[in-house]
C-alpha atoms as a PDB file:
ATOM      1  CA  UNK A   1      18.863 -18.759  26.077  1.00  0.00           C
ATOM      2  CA  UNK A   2      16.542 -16.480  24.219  1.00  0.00           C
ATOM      3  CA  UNK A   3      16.338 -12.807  24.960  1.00  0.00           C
ATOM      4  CA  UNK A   4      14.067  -9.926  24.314  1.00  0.00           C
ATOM      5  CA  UNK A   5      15.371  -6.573  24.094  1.00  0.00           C
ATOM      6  CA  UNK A   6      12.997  -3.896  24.012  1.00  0.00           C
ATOM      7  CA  UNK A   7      13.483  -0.054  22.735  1.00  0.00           C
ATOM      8  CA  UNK A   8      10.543   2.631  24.091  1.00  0.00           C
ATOM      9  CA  UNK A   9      10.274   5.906  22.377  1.00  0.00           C
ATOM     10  CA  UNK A  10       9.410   8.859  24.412  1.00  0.00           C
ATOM     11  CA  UNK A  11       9.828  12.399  23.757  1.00  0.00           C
ATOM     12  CA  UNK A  12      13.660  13.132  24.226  1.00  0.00           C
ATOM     13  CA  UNK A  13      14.881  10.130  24.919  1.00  0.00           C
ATOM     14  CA  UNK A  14      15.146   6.277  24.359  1.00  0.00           C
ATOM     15  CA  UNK A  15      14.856   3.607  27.038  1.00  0.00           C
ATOM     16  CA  UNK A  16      16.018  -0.027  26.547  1.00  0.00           C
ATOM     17  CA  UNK A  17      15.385  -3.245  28.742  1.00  0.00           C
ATOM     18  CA  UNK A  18      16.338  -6.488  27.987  1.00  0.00           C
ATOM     19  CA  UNK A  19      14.117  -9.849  29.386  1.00  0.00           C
ATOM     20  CA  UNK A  20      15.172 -13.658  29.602  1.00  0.00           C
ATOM     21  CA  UNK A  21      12.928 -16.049  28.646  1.00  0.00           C
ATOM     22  CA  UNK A  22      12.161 -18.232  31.896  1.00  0.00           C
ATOM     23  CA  UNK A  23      11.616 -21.868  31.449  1.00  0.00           C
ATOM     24  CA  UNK A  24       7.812 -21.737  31.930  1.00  0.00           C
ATOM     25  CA  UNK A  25       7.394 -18.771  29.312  1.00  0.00           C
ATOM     26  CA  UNK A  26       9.338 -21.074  27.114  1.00  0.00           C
ATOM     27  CA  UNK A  27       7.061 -23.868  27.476  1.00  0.00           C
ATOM     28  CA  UNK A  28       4.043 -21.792  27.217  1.00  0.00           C
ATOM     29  CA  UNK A  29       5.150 -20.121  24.269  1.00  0.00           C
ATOM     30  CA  UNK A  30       5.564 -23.740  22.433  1.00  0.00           C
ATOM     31  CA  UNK A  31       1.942 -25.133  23.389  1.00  0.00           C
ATOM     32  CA  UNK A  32       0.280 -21.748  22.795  1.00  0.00           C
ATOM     33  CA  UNK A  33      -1.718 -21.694  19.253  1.00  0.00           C
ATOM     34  CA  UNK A  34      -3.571 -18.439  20.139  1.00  0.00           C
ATOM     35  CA  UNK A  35      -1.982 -15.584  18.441  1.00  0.00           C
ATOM     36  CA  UNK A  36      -4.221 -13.118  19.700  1.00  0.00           C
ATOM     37  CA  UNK A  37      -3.327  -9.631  21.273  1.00  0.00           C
ATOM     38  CA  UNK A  38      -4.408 -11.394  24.922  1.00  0.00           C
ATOM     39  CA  UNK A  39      -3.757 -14.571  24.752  1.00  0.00           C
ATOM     40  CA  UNK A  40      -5.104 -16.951  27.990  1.00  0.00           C
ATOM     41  CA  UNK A  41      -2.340 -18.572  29.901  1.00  0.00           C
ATOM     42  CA  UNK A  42       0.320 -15.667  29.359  1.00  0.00           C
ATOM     43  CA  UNK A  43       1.577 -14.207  32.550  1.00  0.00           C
ATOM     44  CA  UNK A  44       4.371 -11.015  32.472  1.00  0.00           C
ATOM     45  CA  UNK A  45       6.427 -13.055  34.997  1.00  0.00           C
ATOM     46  CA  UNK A  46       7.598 -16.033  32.591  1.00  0.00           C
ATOM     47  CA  UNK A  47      10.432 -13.820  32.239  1.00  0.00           C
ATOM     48  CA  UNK A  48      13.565 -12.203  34.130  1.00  0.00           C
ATOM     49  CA  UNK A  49      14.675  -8.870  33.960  1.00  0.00           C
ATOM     50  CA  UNK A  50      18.909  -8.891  32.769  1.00  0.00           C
ATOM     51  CA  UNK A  51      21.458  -6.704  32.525  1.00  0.00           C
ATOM     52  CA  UNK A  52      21.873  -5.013  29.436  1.00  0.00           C
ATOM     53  CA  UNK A  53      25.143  -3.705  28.242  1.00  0.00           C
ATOM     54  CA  UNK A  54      25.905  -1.460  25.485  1.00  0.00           C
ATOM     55  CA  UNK A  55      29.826  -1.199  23.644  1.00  0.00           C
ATOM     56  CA  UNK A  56      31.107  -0.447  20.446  1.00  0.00           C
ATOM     57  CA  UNK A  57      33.227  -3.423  21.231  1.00  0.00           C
ATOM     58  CA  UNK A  58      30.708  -6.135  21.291  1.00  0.00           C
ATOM     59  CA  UNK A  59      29.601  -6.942  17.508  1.00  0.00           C
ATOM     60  CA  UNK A  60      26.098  -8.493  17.407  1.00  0.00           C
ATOM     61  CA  UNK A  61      23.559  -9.545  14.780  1.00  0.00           C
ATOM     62  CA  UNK A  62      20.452  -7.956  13.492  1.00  0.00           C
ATOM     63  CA  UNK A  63      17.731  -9.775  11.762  1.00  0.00           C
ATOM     64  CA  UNK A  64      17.085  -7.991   8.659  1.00  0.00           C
ATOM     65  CA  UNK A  65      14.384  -8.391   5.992  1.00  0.00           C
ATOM     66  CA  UNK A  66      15.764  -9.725   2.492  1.00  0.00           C
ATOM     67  CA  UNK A  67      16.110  -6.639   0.254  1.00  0.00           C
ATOM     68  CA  UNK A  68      17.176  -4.581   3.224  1.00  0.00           C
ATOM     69  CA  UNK A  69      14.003  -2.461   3.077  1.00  0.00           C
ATOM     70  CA  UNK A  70      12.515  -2.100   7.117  1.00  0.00           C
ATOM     71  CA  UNK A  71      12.073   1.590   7.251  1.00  0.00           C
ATOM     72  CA  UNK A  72       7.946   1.302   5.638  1.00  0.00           C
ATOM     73  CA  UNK A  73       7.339   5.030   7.862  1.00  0.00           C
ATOM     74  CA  UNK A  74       8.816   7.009   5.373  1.00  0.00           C
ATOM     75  CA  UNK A  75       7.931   5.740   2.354  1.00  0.00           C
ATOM     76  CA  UNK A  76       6.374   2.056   2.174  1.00  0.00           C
ATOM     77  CA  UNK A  77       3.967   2.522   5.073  1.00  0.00           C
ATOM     78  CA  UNK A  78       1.156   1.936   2.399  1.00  0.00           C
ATOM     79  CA  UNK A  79       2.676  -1.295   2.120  1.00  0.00           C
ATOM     80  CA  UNK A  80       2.723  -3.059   5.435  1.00  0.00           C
ATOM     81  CA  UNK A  81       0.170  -5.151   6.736  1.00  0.00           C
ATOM     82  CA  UNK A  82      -0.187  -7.769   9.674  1.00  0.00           C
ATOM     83  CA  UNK A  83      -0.249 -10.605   7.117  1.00  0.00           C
ATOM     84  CA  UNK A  84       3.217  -9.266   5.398  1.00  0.00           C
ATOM     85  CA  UNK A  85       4.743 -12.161   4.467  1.00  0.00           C
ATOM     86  CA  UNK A  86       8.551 -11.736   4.166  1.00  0.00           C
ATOM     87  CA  UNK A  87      12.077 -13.920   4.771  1.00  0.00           C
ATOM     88  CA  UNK A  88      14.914 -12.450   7.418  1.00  0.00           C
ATOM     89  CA  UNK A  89      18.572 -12.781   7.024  1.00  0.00           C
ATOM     90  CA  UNK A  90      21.766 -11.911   9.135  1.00  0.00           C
ATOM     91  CA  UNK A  91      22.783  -8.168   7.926  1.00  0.00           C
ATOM     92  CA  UNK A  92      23.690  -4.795   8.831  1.00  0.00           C
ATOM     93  CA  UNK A  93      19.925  -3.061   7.942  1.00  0.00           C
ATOM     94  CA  UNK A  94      20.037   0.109   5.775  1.00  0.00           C
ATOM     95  CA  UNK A  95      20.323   3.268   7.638  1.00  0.00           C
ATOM     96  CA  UNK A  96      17.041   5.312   8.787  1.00  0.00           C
ATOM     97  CA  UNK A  97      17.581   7.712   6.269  1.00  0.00           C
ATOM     98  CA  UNK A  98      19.130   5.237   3.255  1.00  0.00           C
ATOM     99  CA  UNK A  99      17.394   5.770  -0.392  1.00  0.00           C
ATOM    100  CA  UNK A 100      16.489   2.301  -0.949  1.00  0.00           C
ATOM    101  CA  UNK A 101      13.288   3.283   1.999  1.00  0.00           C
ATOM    102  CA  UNK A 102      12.457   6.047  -0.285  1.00  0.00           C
ATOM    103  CA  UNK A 103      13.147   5.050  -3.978  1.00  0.00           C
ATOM    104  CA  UNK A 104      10.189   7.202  -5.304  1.00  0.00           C
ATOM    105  CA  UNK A 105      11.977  10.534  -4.134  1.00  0.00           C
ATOM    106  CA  UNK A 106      14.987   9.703  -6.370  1.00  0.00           C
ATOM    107  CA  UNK A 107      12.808   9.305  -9.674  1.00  0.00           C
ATOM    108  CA  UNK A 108      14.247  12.719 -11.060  1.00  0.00           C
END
């Protein structure tokens, strides 16, 4: 079972959904070479809405770039590009606010 959790910023507040990957999404996904922004073939309903529930209780995992640098809008956003090549690993990341994202402000 694969699923998609997605977080939207909005002024004041933060909404989350989560989406199951549906059988045919699954099998379009693996045939599909096009990795444009539109690719033909996709359709929004090759997955299923699910609950989502948040606890302090329930420890998950987070896919976290090696070196535990993902913050690049502070700092690093010079740095990113579409064809950023660069290896994940299961981690806590680095807070928002963590030095490491900012090493340049700590020269002195």
């Amino acid at each position: 079972t694969s699923i998609c959790i997605a977080a939207s910023f909005t002024p004041g507040s933060v909404s989350l959904s989560a989406h199951q990957l549906a059988v045919p999404g699954f099998e379009w996904g693996r045939k599909n070479v096009d990795n444009s922004a539109n690719p033909p073939g996709f359709n929004p309903n090759m997955s299923e809405r699910v609950q989502l529930l948040l606890s302090v209780r329930i420890l998950g995992m987070t896919l976290t770039p090696e070196g535990k640098v993902w913050n690049y809008g502070i700092d690093l956003t010079q740095l990113w590009s579409a064809n950023l090549s660069f290896a994940v690993t299961l981690d806590t990341p680095l807070l928002f606010w963590a030095e490491d994202h900012r090493p340049a402000a700590f020269l002195t």
